[in-house]
N, C-alpha and C. Protein backbone atom coordinates (compact mmCIF):
# COMPACT_ATOMS: atom_id res chain seq x y z
N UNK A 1 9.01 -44.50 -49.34
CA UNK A 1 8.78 -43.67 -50.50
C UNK A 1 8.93 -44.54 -51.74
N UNK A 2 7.79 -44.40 -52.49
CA UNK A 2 8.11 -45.29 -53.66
C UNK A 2 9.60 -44.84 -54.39
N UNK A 3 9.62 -45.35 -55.92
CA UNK A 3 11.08 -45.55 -56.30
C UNK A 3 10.69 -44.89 -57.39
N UNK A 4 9.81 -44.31 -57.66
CA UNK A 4 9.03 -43.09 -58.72
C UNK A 4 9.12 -41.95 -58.59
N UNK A 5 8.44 -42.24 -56.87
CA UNK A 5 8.69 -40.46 -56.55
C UNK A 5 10.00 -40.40 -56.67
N UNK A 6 10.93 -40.73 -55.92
CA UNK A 6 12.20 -40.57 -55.50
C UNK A 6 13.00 -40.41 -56.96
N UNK A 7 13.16 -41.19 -57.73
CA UNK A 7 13.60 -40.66 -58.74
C UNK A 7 13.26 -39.53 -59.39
N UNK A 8 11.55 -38.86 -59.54
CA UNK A 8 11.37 -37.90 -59.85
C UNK A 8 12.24 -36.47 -59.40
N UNK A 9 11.61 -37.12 -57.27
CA UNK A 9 12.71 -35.91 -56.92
C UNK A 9 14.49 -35.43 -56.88
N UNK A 10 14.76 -36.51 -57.31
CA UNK A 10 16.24 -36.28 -57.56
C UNK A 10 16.45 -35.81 -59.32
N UNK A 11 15.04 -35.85 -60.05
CA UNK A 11 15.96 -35.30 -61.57
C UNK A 11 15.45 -34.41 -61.24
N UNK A 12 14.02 -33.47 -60.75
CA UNK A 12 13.60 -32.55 -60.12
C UNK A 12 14.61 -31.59 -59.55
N UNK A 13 15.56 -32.21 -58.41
CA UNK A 13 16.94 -31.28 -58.08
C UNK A 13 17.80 -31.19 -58.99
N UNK A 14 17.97 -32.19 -59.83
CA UNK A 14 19.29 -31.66 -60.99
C UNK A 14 18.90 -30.41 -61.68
N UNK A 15 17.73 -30.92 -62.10
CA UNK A 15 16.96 -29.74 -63.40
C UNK A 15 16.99 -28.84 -62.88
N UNK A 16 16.43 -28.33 -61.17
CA UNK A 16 15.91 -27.37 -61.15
C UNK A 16 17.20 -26.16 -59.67
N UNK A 17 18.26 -26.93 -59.95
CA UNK A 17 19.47 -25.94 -59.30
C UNK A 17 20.98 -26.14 -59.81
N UNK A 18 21.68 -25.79 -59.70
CA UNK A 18 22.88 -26.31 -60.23
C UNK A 18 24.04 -26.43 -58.99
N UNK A 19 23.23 -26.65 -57.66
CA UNK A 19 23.92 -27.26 -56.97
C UNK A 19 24.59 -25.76 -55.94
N UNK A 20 24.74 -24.62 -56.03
CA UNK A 20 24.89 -23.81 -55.06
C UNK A 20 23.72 -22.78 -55.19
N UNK A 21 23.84 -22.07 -53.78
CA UNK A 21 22.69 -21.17 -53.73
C UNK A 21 23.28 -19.85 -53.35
N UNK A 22 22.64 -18.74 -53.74
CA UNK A 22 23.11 -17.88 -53.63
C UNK A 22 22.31 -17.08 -52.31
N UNK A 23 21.78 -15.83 -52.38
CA UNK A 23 21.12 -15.10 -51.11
C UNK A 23 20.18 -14.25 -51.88
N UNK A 24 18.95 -13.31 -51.32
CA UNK A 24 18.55 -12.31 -50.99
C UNK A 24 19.31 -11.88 -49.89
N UNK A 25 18.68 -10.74 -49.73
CA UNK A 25 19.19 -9.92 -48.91
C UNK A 25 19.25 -10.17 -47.49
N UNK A 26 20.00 -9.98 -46.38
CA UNK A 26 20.94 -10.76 -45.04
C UNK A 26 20.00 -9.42 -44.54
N UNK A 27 19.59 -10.39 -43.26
CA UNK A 27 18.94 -9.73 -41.78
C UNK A 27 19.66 -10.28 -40.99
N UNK A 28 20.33 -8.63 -40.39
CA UNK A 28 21.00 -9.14 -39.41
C UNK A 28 20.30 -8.87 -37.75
N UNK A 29 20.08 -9.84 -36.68
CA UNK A 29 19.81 -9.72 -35.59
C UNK A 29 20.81 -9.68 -34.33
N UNK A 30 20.56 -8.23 -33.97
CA UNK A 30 21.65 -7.91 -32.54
C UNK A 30 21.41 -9.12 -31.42
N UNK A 31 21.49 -10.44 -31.96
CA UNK A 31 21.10 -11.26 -30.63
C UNK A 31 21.83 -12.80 -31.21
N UNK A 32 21.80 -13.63 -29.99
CA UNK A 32 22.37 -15.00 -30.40
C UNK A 32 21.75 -15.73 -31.40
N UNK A 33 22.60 -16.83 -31.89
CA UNK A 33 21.91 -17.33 -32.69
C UNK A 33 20.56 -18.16 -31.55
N UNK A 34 21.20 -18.66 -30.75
CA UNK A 34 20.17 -19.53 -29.52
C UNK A 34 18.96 -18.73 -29.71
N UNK A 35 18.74 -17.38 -29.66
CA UNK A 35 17.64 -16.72 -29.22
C UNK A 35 16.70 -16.33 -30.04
N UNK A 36 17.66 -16.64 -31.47
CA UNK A 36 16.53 -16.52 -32.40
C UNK A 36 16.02 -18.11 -32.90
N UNK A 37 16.63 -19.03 -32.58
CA UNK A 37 16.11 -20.15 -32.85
C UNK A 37 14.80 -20.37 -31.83
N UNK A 38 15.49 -19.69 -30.56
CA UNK A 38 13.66 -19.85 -30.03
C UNK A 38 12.56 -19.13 -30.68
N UNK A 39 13.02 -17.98 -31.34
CA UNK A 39 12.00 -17.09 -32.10
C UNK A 39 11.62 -17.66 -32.60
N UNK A 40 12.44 -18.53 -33.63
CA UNK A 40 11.39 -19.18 -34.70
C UNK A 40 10.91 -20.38 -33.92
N UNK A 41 10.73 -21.51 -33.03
CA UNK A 41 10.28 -22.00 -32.24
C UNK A 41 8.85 -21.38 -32.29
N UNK A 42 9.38 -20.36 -31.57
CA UNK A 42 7.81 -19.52 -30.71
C UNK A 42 7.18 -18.75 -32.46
N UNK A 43 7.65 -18.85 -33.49
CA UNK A 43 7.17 -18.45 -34.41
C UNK A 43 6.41 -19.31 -35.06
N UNK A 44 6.57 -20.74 -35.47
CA UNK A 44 5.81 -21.73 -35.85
C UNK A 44 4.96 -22.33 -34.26
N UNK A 45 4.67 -21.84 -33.58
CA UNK A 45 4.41 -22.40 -32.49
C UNK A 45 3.05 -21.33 -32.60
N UNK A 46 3.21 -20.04 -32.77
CA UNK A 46 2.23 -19.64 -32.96
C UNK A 46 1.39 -19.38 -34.25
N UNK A 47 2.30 -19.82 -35.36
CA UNK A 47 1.56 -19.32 -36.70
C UNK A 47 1.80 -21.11 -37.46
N UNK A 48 1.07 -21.90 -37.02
CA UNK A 48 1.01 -23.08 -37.87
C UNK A 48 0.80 -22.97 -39.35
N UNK A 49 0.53 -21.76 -39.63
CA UNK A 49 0.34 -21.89 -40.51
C UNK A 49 1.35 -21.88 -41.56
N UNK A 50 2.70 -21.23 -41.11
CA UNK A 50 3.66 -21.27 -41.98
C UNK A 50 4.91 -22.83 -41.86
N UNK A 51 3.68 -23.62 -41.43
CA UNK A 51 4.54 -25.50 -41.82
C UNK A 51 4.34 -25.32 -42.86
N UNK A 52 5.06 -25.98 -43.49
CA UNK A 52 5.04 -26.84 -44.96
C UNK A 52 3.92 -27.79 -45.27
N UNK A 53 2.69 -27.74 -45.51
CA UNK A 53 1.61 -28.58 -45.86
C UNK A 53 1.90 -30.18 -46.64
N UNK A 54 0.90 -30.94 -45.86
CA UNK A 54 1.59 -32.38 -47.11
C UNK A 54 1.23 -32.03 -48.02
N UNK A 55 1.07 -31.35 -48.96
CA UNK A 55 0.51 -31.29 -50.15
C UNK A 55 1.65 -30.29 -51.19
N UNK A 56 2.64 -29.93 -50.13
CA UNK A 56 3.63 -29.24 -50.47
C UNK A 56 5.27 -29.76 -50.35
N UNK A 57 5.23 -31.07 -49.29
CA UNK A 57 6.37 -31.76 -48.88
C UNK A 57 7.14 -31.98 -50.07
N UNK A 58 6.46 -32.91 -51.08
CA UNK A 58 7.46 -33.44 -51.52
C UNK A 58 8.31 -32.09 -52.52
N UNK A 59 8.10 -31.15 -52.42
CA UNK A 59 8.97 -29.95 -52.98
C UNK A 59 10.02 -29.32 -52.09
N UNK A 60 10.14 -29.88 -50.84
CA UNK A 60 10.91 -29.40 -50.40
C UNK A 60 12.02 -30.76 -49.87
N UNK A 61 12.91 -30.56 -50.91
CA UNK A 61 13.51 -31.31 -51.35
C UNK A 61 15.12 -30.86 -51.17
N UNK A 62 15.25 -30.20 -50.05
CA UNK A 62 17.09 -29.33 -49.72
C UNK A 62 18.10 -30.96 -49.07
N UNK A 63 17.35 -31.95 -48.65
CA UNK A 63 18.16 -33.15 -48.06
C UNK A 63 18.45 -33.64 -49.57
N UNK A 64 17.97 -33.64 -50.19
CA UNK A 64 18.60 -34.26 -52.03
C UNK A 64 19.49 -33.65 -52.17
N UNK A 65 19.54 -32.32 -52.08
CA UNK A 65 20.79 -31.36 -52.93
C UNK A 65 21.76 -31.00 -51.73
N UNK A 66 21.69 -32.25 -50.55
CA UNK A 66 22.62 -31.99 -49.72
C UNK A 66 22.78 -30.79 -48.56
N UNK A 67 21.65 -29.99 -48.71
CA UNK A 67 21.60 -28.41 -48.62
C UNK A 67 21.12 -28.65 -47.26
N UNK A 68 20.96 -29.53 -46.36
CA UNK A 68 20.32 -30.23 -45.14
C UNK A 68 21.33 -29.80 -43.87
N UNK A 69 22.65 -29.99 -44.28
CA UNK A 69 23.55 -29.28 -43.53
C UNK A 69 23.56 -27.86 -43.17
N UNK A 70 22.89 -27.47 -43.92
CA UNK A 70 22.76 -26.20 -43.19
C UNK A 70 21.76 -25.49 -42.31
N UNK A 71 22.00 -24.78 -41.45
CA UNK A 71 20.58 -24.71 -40.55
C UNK A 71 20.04 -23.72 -41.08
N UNK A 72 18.69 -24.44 -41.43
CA UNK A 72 17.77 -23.22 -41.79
C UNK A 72 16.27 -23.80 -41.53
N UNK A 73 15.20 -22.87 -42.31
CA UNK A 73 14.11 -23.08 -41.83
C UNK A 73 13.31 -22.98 -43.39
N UNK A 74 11.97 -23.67 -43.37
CA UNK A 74 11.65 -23.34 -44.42
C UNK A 74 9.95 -22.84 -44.55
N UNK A 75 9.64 -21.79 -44.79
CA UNK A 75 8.20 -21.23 -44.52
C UNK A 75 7.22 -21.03 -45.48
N UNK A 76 6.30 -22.02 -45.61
CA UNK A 76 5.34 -21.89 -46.71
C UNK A 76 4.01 -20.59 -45.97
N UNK A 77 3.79 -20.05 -47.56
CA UNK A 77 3.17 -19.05 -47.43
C UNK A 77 2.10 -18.86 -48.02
N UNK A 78 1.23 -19.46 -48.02
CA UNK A 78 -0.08 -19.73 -48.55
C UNK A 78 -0.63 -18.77 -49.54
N UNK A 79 -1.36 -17.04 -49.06
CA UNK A 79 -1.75 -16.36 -49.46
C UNK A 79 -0.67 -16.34 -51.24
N UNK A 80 -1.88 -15.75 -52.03
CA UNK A 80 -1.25 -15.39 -53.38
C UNK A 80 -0.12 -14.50 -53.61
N UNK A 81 0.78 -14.94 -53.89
CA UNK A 81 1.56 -15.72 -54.50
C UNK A 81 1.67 -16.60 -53.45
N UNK A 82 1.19 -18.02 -53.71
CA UNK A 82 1.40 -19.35 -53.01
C UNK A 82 3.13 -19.61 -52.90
N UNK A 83 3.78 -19.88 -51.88
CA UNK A 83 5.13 -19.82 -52.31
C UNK A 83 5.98 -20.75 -50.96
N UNK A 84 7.21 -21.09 -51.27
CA UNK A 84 7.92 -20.91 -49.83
C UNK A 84 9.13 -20.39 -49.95
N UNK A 85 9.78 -20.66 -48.51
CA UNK A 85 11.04 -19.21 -48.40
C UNK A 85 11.87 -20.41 -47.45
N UNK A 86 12.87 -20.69 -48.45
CA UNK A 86 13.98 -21.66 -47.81
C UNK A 86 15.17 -20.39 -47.18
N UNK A 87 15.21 -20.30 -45.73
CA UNK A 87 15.80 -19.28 -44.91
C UNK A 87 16.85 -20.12 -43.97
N UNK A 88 18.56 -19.62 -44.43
CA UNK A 88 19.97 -20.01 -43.32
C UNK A 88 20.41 -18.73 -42.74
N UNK A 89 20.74 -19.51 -42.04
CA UNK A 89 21.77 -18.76 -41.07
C UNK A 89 22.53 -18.55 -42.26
N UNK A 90 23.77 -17.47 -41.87
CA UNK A 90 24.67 -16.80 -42.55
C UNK A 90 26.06 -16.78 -41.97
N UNK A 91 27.02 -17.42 -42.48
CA UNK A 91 28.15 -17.28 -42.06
C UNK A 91 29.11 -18.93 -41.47
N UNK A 92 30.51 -18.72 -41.36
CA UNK A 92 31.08 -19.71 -40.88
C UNK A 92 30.65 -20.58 -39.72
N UNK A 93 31.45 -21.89 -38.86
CA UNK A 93 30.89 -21.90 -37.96
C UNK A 93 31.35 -20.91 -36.74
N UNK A 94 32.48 -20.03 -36.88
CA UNK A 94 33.01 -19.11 -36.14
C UNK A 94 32.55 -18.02 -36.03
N UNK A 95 31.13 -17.62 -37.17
CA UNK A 95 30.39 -16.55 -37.10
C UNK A 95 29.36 -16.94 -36.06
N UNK A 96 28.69 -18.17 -36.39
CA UNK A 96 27.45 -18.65 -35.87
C UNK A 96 27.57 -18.99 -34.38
N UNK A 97 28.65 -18.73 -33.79
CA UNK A 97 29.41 -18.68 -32.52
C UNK A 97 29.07 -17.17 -31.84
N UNK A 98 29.31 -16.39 -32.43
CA UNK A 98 28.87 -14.87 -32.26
C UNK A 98 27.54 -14.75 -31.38
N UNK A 99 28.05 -14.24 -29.85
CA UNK A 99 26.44 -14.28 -29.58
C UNK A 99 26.13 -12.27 -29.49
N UNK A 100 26.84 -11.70 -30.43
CA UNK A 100 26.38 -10.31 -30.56
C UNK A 100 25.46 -10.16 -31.80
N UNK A 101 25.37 -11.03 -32.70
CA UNK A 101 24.62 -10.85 -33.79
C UNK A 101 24.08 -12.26 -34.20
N UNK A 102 23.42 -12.43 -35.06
CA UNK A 102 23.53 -13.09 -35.93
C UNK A 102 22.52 -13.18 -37.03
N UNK A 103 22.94 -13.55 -39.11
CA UNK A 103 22.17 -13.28 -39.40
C UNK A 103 21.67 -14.24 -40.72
N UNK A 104 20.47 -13.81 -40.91
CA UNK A 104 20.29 -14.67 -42.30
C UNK A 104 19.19 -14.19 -43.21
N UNK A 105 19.12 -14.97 -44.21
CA UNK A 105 18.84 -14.38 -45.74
C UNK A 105 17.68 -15.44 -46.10
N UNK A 106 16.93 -15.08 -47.16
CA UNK A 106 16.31 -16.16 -48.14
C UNK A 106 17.35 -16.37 -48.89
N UNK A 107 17.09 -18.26 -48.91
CA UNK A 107 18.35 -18.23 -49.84
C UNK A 107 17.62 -19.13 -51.36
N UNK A 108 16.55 -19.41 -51.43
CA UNK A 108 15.87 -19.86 -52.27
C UNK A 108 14.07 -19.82 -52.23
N UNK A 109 13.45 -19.84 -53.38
CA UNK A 109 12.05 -19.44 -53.55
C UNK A 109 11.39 -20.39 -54.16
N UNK A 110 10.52 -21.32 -53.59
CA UNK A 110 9.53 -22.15 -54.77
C UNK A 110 8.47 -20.87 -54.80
N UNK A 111 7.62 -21.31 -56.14
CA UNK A 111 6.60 -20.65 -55.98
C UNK A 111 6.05 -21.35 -56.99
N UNK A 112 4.46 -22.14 -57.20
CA UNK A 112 3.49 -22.94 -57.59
C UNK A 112 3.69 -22.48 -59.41
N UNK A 113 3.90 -21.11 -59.34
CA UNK A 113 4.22 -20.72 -60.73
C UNK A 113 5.08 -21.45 -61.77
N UNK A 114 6.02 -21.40 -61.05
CA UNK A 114 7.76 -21.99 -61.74
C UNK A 114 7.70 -23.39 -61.52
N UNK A 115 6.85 -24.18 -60.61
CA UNK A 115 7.04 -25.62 -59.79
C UNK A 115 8.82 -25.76 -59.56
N UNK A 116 9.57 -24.59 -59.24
CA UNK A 116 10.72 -24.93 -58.86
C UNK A 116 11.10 -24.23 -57.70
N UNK A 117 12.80 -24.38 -57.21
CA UNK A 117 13.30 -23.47 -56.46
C UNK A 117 13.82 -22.61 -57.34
N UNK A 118 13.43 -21.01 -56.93
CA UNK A 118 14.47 -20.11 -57.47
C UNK A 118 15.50 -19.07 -56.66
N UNK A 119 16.19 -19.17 -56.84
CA UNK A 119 17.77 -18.39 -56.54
C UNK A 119 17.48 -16.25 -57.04
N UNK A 120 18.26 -16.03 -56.27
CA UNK A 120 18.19 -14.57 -56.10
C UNK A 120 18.25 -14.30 -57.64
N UNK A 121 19.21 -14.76 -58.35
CA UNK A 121 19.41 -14.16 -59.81
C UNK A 121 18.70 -14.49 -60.88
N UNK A 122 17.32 -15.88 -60.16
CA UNK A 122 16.80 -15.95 -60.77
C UNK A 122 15.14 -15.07 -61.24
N UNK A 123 15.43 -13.78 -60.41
CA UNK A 123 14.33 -12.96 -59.69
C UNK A 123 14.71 -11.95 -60.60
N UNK A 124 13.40 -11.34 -61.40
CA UNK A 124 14.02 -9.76 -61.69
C UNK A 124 13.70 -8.88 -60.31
N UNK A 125 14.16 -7.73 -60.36
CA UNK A 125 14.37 -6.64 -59.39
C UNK A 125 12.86 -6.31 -58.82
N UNK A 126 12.07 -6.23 -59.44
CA UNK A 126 10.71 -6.26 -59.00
C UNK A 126 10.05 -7.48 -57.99
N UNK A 127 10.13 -8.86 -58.55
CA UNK A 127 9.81 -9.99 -57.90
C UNK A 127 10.88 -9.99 -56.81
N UNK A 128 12.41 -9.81 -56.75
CA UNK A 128 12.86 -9.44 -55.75
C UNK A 128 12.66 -8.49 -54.03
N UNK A 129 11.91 -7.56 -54.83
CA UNK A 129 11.55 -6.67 -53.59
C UNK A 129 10.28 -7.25 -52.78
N UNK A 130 9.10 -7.73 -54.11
CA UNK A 130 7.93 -7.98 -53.00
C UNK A 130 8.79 -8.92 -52.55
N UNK A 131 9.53 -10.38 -52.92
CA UNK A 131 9.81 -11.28 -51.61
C UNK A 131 10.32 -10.83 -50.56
N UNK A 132 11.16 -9.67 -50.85
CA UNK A 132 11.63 -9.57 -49.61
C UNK A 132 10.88 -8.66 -48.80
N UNK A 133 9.73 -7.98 -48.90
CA UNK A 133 8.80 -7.26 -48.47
C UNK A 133 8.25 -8.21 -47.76
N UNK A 134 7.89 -9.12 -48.43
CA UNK A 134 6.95 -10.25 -48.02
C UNK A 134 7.62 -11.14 -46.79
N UNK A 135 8.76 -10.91 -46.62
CA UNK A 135 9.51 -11.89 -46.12
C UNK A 135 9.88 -10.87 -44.53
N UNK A 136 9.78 -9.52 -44.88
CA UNK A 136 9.97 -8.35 -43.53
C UNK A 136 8.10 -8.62 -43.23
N UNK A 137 7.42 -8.11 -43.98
CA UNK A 137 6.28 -8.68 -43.13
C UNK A 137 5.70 -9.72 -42.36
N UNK A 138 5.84 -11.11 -43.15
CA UNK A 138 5.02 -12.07 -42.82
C UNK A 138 6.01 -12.91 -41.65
N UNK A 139 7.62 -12.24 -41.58
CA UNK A 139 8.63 -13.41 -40.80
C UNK A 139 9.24 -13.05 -39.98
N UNK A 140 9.78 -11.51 -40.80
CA UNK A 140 10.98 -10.79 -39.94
C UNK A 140 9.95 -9.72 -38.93
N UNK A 141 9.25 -9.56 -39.05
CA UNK A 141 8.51 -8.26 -38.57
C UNK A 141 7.73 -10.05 -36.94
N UNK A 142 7.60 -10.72 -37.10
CA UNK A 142 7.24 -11.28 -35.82
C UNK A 142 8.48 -11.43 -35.03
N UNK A 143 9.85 -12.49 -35.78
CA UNK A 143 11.02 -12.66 -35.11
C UNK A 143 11.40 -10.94 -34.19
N UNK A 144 10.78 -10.26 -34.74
CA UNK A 144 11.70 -8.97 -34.23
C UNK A 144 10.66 -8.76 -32.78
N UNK A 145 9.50 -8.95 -32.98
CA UNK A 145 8.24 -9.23 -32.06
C UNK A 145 8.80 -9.57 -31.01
N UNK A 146 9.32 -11.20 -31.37
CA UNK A 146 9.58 -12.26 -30.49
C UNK A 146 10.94 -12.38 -29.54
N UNK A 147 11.81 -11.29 -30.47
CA UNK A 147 12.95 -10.89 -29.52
C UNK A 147 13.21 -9.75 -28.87
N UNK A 148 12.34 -9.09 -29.23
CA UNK A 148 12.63 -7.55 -28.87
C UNK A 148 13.69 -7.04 -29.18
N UNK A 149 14.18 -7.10 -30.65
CA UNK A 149 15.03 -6.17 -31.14
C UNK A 149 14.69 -5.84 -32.63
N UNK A 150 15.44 -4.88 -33.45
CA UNK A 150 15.10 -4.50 -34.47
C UNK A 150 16.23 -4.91 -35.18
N UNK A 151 15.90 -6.03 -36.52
CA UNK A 151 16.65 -6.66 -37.75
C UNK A 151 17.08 -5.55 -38.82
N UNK A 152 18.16 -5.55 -38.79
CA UNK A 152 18.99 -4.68 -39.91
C UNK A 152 19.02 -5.49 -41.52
N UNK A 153 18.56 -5.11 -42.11
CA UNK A 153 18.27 -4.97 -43.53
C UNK A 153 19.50 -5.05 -44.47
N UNK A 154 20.28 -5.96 -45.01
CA UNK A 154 21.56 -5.32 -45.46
C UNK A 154 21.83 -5.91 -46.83
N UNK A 155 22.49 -5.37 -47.70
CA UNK A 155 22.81 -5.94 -49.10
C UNK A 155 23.59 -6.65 -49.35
């Protein structure tokens, strides 16, 4: 990686988070974490389309802000609003042990608009709902497909 980009993307993360993230709203799944990691497996396995495009990489930029440690997934979403949906697991590692549930949230939003990541509080209440509309249709509504159970919705 040149020494251009790379600097870009590290003032890029200063500017554009202040270093913690907060949530949308937590889906919780009556199933292991194991079983939904195959979901999403079998979810990018069948919908290529929600990789991250090269033309979109260098924005996804969570190993800069350290945010790499955490397991999550990240789903670009082409259709208008062009966007992606940086998605963790939820909870300690003593939660993520739990094989009766387990759950997780959007926990950040690029979208081509802002050229940044944005955080729940950075959403008014309106842009809030379609993402997360958007996010029961286009993500949670297959994972639930793919496991045969139904994701609880929670605040």
């Amino acid at each position: 990686m040149k020494i251009r980009t790379l600097a870009f993307l590290l003032l890029f993360a200063i500017i554009s988070c202040d270093g913690t993230l907060g949530g949308f709203e937590t889906r919780r799944f009556p199933i292991s974490k194991q079983k939904l990691n195959s979901a999403f497996d079998t979810l990018f396995s069948k919908h290529p389309e929600y990789i991250i495009p090269d033309k979109w990489k260098s924005y996804d930029v969570w190993g800069y802000w350290g945010k790499n440690s955490l397991e999550a997934r990240t789903f670009y979403l082409k259709s208008n609003p062009e966007e992606m949906y940086y998605v963790s697991f939820i909870g300690d590692e003593e939660m993520l042990k739990d094989t009766t549930h387990i759950d997780i949230a959007i926990r950040s939003v690029f979208t081509r608009r802002h050229l940044k990541w944005l955080k729940e509080e950075d959403c008014n209440d309106k842009e809030k709902e379609r993402i997360e509309e958007r996010f029961d249709r286009e993500i949670i509504s297959k994972l639930e497909e793919y496991t045969n159970v139904k994701a609880i919705r929670q605040n």
